[in-house]
C-alpha atoms as a PDB file:
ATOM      1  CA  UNK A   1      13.160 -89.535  -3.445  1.00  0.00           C
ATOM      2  CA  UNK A   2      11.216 -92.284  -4.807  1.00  0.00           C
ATOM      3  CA  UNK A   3       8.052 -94.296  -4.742  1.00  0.00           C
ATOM      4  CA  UNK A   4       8.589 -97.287  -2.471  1.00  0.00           C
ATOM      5  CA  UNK A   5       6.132-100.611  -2.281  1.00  0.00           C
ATOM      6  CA  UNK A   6       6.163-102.772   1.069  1.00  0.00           C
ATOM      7  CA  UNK A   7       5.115-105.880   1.561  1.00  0.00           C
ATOM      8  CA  UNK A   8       4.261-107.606   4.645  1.00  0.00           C
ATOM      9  CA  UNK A   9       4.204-112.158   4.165  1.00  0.00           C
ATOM     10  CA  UNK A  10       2.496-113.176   6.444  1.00  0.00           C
ATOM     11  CA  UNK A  11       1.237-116.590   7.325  1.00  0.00           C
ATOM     12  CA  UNK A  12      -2.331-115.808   6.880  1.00  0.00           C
ATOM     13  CA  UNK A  13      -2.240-113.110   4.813  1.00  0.00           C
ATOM     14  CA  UNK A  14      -0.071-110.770   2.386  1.00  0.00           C
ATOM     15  CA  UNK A  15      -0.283-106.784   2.801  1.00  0.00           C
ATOM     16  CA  UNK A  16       1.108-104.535   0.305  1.00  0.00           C
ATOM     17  CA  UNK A  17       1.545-100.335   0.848  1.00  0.00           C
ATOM     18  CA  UNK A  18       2.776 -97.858  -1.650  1.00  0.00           C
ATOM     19  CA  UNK A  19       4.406 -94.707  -0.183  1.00  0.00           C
ATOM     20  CA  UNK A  20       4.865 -91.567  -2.072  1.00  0.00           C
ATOM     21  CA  UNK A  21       8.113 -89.299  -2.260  1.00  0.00           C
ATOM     22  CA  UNK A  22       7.132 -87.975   1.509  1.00  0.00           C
ATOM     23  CA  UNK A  23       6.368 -91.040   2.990  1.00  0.00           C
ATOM     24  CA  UNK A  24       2.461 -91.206   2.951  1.00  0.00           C
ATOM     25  CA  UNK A  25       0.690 -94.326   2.494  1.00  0.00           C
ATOM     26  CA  UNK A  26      -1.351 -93.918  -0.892  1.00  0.00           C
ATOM     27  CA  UNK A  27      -2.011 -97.585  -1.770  1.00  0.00           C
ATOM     28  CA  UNK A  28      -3.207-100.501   0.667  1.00  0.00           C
ATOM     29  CA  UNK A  29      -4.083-103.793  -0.085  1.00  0.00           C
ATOM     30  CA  UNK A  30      -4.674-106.856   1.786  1.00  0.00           C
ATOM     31  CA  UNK A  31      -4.993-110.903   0.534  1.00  0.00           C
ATOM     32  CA  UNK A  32      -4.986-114.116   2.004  1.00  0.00           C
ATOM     33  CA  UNK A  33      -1.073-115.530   1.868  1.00  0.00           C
ATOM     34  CA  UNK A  34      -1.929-118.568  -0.870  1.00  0.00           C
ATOM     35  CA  UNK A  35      -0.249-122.237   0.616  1.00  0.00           C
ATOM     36  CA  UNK A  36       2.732-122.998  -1.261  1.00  0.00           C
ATOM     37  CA  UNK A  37       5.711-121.434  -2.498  1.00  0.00           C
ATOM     38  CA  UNK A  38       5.712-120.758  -6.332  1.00  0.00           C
ATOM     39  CA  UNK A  39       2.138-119.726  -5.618  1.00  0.00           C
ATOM     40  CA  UNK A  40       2.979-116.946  -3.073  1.00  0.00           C
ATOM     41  CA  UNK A  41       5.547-115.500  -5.477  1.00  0.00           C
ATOM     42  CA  UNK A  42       3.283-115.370  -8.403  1.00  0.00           C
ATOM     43  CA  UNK A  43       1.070-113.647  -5.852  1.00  0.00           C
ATOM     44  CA  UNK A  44       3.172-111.192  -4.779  1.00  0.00           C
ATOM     45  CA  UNK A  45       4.614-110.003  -8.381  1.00  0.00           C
ATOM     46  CA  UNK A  46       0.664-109.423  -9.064  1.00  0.00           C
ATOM     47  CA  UNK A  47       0.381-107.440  -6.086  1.00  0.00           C
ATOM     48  CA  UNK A  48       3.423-105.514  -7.144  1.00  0.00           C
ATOM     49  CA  UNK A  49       2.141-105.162 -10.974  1.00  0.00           C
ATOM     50  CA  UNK A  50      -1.145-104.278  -9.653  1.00  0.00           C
ATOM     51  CA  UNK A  51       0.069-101.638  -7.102  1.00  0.00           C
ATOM     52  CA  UNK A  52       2.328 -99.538  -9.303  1.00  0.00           C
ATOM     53  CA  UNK A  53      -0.301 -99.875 -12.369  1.00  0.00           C
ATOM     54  CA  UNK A  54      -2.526 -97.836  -9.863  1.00  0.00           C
ATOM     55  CA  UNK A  55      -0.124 -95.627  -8.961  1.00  0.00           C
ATOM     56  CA  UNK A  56       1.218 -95.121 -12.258  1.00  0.00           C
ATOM     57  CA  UNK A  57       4.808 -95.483 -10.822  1.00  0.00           C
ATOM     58  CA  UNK A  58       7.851 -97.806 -10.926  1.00  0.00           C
ATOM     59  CA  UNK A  59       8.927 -97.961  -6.655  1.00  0.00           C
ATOM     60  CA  UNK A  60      11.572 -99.733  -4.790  1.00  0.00           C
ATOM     61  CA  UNK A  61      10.405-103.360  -3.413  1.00  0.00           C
ATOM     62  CA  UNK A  62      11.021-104.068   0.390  1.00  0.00           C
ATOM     63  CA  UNK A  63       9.408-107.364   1.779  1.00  0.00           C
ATOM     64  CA  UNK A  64       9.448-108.822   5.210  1.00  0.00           C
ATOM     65  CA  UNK A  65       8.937-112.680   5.780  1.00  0.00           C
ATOM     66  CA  UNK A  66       8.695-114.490   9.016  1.00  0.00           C
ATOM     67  CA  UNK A  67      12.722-115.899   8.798  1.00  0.00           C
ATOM     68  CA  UNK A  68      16.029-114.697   7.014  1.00  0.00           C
ATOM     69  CA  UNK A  69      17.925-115.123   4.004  1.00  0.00           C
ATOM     70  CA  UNK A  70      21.426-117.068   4.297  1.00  0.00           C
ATOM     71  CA  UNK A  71      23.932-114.424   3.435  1.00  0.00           C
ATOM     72  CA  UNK A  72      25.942-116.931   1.630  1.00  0.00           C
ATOM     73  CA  UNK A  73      23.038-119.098   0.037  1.00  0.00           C
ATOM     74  CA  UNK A  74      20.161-116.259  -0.524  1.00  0.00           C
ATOM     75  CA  UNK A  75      18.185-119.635   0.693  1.00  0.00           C
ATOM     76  CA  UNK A  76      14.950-118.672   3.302  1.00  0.00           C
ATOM     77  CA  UNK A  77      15.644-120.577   6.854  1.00  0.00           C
ATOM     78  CA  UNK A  78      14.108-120.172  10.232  1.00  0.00           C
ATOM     79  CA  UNK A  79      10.445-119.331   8.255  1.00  0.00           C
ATOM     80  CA  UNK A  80       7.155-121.152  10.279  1.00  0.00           C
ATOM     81  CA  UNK A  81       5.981-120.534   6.767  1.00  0.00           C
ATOM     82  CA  UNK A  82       7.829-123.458   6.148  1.00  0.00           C
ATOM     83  CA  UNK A  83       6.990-123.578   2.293  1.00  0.00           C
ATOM     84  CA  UNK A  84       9.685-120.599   2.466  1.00  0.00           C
ATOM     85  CA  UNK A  85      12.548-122.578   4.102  1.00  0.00           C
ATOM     86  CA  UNK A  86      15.650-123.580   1.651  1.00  0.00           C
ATOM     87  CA  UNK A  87      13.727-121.351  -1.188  1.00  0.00           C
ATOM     88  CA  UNK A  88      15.946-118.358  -3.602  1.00  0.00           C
ATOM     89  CA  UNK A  89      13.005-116.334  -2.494  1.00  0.00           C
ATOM     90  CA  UNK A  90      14.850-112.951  -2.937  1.00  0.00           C
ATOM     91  CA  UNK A  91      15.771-114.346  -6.725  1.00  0.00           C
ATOM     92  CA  UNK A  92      12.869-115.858  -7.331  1.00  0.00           C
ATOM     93  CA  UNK A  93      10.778-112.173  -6.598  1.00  0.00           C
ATOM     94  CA  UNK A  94      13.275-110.389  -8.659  1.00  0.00           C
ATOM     95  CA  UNK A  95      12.893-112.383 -11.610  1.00  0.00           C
ATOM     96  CA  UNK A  96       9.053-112.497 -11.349  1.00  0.00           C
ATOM     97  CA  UNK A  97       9.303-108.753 -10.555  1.00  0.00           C
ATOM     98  CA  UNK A  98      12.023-107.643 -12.881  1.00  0.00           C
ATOM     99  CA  UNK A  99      13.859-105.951 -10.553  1.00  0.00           C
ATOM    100  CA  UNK A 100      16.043-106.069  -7.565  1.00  0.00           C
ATOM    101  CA  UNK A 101      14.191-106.564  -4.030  1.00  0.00           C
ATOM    102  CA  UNK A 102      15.349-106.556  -0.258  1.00  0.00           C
ATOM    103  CA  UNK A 103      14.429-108.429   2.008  1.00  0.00           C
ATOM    104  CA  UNK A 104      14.233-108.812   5.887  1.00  0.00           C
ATOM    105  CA  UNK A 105      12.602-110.548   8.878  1.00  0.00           C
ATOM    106  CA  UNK A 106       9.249-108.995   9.635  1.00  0.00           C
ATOM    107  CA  UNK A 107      11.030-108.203  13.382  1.00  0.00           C
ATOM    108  CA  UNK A 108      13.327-106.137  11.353  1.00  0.00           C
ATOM    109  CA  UNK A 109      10.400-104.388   9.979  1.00  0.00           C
ATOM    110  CA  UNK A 110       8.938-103.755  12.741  1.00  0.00           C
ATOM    111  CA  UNK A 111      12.098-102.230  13.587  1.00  0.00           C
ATOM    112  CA  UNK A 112      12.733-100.149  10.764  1.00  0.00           C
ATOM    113  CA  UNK A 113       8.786 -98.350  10.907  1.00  0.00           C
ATOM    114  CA  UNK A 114       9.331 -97.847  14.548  1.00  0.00           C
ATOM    115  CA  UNK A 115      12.912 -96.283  14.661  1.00  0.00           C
ATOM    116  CA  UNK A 116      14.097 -94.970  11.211  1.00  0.00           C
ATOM    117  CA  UNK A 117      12.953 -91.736  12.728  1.00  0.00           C
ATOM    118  CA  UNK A 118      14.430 -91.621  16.544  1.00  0.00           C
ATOM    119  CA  UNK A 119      17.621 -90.830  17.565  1.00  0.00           C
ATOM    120  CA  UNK A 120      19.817 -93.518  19.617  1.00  0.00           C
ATOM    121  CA  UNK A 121      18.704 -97.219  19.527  1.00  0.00           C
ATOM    122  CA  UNK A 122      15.783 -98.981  19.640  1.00  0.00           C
ATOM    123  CA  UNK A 123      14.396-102.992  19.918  1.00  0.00           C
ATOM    124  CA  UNK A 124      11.195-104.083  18.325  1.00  0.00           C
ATOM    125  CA  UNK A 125       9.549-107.366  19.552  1.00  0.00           C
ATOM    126  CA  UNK A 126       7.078-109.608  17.550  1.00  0.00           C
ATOM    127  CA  UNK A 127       4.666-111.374  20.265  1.00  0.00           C
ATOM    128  CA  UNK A 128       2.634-113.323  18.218  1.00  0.00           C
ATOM    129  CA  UNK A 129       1.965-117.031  16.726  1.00  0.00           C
ATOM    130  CA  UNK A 130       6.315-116.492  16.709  1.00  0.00           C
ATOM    131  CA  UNK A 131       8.212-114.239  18.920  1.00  0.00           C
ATOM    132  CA  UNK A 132      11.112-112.310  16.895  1.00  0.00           C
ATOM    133  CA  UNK A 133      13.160-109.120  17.686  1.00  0.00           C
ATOM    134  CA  UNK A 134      14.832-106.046  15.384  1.00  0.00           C
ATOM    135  CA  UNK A 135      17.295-103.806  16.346  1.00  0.00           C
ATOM    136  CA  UNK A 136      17.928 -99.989  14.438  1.00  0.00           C
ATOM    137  CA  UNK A 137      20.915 -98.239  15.768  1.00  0.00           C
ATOM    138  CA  UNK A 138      20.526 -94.391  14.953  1.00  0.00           C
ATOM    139  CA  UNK A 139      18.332 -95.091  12.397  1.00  0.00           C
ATOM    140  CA  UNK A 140      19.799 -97.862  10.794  1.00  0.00           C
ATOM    141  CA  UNK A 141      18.692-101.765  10.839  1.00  0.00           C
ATOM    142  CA  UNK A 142      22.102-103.795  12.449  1.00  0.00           C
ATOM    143  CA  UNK A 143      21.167-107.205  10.753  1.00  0.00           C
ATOM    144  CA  UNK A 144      24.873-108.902  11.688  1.00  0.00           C
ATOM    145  CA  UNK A 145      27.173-110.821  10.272  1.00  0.00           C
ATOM    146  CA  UNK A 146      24.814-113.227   9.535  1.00  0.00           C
ATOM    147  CA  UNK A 147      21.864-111.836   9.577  1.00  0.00           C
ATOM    148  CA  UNK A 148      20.246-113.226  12.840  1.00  0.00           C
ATOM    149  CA  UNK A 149      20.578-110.177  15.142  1.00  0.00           C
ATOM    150  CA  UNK A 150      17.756-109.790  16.995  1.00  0.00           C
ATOM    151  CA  UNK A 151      16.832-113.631  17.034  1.00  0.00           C
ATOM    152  CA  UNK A 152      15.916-112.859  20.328  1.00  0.00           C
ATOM    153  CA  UNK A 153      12.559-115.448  20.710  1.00  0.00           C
ATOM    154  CA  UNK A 154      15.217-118.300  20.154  1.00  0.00           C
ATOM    155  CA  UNK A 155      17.527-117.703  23.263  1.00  0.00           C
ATOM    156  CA  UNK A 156      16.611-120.275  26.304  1.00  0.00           C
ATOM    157  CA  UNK A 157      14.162-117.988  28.758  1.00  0.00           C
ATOM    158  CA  UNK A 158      15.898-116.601  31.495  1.00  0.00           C
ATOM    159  CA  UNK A 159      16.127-117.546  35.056  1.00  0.00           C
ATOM    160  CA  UNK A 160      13.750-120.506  34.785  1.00  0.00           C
ATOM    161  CA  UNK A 161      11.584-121.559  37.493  1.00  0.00           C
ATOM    162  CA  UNK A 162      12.445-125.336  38.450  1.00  0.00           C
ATOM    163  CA  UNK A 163       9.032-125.859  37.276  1.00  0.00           C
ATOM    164  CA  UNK A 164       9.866-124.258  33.738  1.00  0.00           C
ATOM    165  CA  UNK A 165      12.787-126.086  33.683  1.00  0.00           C
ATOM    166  CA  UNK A 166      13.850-127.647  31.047  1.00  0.00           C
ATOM    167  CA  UNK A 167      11.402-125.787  28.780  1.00  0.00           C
ATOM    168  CA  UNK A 168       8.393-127.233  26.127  1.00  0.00           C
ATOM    169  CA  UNK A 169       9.914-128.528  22.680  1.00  0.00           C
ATOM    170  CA  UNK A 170      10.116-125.616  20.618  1.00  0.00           C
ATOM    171  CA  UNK A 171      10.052-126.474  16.428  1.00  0.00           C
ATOM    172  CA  UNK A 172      13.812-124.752  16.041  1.00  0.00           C
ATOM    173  CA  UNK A 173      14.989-128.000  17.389  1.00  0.00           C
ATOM    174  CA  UNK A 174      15.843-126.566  21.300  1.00  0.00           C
ATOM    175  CA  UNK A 175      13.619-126.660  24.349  1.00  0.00           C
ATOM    176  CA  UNK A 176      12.770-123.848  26.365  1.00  0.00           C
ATOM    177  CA  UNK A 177      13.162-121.183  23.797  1.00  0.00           C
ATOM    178  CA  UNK A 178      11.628-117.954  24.953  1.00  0.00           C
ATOM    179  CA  UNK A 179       9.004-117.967  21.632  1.00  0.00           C
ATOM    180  CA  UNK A 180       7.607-121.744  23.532  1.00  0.00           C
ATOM    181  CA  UNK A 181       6.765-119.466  25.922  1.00  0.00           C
ATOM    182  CA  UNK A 182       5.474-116.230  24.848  1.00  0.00           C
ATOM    183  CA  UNK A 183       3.501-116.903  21.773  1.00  0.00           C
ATOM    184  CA  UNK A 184       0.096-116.847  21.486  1.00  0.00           C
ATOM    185  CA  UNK A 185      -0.216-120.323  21.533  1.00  0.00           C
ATOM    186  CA  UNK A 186       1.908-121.335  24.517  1.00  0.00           C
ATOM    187  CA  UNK A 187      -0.108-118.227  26.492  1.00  0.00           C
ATOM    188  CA  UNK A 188      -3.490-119.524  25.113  1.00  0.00           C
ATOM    189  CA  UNK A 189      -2.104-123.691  26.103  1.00  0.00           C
ATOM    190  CA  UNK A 190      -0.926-122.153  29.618  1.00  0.00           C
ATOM    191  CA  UNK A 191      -4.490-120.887  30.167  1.00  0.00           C
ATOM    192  CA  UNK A 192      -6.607-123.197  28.873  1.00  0.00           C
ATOM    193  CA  UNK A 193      -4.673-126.759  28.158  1.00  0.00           C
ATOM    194  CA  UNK A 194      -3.015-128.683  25.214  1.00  0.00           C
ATOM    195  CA  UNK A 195      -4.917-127.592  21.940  1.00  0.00           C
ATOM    196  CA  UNK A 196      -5.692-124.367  22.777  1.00  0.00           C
ATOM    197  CA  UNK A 197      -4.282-121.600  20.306  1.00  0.00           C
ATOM    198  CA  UNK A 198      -6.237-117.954  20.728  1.00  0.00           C
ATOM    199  CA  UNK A 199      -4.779-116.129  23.607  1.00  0.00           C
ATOM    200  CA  UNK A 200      -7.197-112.741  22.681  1.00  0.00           C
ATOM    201  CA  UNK A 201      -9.893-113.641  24.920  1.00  0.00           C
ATOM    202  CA  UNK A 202      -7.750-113.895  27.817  1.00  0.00           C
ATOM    203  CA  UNK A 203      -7.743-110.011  29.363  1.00  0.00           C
ATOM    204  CA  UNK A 204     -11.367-109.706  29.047  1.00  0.00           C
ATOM    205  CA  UNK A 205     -11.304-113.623  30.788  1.00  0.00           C
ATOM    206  CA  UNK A 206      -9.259-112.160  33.647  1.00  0.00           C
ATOM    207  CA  UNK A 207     -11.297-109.048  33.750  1.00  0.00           C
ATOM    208  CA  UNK A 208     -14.238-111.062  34.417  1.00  0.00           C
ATOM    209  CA  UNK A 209     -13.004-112.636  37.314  1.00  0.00           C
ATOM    210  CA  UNK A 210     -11.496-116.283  35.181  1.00  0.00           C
ATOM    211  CA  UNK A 211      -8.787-117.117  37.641  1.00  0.00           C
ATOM    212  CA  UNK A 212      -7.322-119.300  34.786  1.00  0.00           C
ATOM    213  CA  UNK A 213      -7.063-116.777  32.371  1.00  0.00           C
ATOM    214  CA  UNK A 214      -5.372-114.318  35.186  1.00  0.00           C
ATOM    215  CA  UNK A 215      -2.540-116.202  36.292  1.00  0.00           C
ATOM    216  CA  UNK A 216      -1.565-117.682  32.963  1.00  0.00           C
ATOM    217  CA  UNK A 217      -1.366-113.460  31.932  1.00  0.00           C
ATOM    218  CA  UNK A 218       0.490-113.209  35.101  1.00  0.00           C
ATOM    219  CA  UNK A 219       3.046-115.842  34.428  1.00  0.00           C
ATOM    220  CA  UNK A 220       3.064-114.749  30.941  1.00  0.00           C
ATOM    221  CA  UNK A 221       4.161-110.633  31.969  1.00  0.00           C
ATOM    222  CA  UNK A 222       6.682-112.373  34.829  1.00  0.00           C
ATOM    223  CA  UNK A 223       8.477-114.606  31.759  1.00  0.00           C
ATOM    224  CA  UNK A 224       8.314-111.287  29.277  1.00  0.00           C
ATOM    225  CA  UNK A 225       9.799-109.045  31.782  1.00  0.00           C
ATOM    226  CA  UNK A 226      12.427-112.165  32.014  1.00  0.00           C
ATOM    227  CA  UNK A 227      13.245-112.198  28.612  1.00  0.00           C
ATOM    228  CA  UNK A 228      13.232-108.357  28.217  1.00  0.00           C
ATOM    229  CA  UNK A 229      15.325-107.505  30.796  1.00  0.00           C
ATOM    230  CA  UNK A 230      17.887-109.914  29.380  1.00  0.00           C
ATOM    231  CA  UNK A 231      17.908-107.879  26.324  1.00  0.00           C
ATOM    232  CA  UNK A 232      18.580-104.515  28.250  1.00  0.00           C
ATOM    233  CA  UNK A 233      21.016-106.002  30.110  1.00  0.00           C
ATOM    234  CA  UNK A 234      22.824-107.084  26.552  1.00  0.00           C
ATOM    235  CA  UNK A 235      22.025-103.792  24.125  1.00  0.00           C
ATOM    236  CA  UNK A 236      20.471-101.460  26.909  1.00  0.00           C
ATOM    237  CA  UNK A 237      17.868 -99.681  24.265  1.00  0.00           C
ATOM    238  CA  UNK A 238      16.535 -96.431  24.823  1.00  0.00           C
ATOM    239  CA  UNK A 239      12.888 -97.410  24.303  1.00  0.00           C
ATOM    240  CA  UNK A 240      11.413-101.274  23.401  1.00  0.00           C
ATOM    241  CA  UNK A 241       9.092-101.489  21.059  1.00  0.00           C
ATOM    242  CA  UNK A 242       5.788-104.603  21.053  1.00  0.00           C
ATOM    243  CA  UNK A 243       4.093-105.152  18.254  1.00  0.00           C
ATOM    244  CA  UNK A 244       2.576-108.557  17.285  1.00  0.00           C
ATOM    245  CA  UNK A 245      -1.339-109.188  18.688  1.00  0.00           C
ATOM    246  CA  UNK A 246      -0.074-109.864  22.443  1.00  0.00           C
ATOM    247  CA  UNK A 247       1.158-106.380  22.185  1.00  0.00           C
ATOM    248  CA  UNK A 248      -2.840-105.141  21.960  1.00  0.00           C
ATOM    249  CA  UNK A 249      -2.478-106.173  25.746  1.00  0.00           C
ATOM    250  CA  UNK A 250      -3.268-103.415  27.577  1.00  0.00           C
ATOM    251  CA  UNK A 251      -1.768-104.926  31.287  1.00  0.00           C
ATOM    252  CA  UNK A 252       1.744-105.227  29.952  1.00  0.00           C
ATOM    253  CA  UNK A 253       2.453-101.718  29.918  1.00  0.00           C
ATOM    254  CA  UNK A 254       1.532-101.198  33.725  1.00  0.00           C
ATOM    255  CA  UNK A 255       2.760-104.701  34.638  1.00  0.00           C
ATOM    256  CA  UNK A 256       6.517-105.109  32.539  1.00  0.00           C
ATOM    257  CA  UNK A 257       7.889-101.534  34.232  1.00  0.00           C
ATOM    258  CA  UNK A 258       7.235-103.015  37.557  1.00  0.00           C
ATOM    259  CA  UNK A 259       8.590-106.397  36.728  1.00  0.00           C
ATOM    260  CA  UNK A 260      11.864-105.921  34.176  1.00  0.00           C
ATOM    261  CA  UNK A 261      13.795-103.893  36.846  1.00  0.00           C
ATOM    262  CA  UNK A 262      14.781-106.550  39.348  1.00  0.00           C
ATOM    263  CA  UNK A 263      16.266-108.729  36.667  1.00  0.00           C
ATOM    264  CA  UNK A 264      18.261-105.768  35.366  1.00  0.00           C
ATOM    265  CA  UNK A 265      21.657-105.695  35.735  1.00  0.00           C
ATOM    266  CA  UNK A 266      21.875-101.710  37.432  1.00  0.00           C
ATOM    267  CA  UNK A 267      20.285 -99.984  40.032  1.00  0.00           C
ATOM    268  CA  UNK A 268      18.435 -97.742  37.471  1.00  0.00           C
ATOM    269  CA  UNK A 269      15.819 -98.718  34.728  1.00  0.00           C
ATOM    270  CA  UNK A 270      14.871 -96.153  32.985  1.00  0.00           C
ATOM    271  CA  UNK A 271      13.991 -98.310  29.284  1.00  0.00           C
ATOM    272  CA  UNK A 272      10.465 -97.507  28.233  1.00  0.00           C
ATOM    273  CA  UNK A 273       8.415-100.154  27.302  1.00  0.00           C
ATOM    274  CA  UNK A 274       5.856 -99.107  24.468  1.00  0.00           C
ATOM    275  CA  UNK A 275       2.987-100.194  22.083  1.00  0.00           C
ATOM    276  CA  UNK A 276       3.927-100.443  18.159  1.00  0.00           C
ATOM    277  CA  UNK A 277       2.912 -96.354  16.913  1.00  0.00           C
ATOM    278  CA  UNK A 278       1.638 -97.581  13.561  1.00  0.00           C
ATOM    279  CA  UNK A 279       0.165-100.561  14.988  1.00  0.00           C
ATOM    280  CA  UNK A 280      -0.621-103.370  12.327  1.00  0.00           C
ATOM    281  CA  UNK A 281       0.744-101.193   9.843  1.00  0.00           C
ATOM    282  CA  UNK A 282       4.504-101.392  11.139  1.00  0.00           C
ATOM    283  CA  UNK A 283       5.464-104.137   9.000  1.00  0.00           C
ATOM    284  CA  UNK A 284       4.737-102.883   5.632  1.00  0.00           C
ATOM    285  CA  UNK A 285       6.125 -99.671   6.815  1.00  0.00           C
ATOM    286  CA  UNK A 286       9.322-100.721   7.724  1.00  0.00           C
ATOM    287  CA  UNK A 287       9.425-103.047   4.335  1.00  0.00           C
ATOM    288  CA  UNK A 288       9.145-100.183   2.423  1.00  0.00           C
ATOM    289  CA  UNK A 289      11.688 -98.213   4.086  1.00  0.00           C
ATOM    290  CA  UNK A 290      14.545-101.050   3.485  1.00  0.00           C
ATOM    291  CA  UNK A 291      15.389 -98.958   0.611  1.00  0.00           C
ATOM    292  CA  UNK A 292      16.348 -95.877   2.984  1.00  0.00           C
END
């Protein structure tokens, strides 16, 4: 076994973990994600150069961005960090690294920390300013042919509402794509109006007795068990897996096993619905274990 280095792009900020032979974390770092693409790989070879000078070892490089690399063109598309988007990123680390890298969609991350582990399958879910998915089939990461499995946040929302119907603009080009209506923002617009972007305050809102804040979580959980049940009915998981900061929401695990079973597609629902294990840490986990 070998050293391996994760890194985590985000759109705010960059994390980078070093993980010894056995798997333990020994190195963590954190820094704000610079704007603009030659200067986010110049910062992430210094993070890398950095890292292994402290740990005095050369390691494997796994990195998850918020998008995918063409199979065909290496070229970054589907990234809200749009500075990514038509960019050799892959080539472009590996030549400021000096080394080969991997990459993946920070779903597939999620995926790969959460399930690289557990026997049968497993789907991760991003619910945050995007909404992504990752599947890991008996421990491995099924990408597909090319390389958008998983892409769940993009599929129309199922069973719409006539008052859903047709769906708000979402920046992929369709309407009514399940991320226009799960992400923070849209829950945090649905609450509180055009504008609004921080859905966090929103259980302790509805706690309080904010009627506003209550049924936009309500119609929020209703549109997540929705989407969720679609994907049970499609790859029938053993165990889903939220992560993202809407996952911190404590209601959705008392409110989705109530709500996913009527859309579901069998008499019995058995799927657990459960909170990321290694919490913010899942994405630089599962980037360094792309090297498995």
């Amino acid at each position: 076994m070998t050293w391996r280095i994760g890194i985590d792009l985000g759109g705010t900020k960059t994390e980078i973990a070093a993980l010894d032979p056995g798997g333990a974390i020994r190195l963590r770092r954190r820094a704000p994600t610079p704007a603009g693409y030659q200067a986010t790989v110049a910062q992430i070879a210094a993070m890398v150069a950095a890292a292994e000078a402290e740990i005095g070892q050369t390691a494997t490089i796994g990195i998850g961005i918020p998008g995918s690399e063409n199979p065909v063109t290496g070229l970054i598309r589907g990234a809200n960090s749009t500075c990514l988007n038509g960019q050799p990123l892959g080539r472009d680390l590996a030549t400021a690294i000096g080394r080969p890298v991997r990459l993946a969609n920070d779903a597939n991350c999620l995926a790969m920390s959460e399930f690289h582990d557990r026997p049968g399958s497993g789907f991760a879910v991003i619910l945050g300013t995007g909404v992504g998915g990752g599947l890991v089939v008996e421990g491995r990461l099924v990408q597909g042919r090319n390389r958008v499995a998983g892409e769940w946040g993009h599929n129309p929302l199922p069973w719409m509402t006539a008052a859903e119907h047709p769906g708000p603009a979402c920046w992929c080009g369709q309407r009514g794509c399940i991320e226009s209506f799960l992400c923070g923002p849209a829950l945090a617009a649905d609450a509180d109006g055009p504008g609004a972007r921080d859905a966090s305050p929103l259980p302790a809102r509805a706690a309080a007795g904010d009627a506003a804040a209550r049924a936009a979580l309500d119609r929020h959980a209703d549109r997540l068990a929705r989407a969720l049940a679609a994907v049970i009915n499609l790859l029938d998981p053993e165990v889903i897996v939220l992560g993202g900061g809407l996952s911190n929401m404590a209601h959705l695990y008392d409110d989705l096993p109530r709500l996913i079973p009527r859309h579901v597609f069998s008499d019995l629902c058995t799927t657990a619905i459960e909170p990321a294990r290694h919490g913010d840490s899942s994405g630089v986990l599962g980037a360094a274990r792309l090297w498995n």
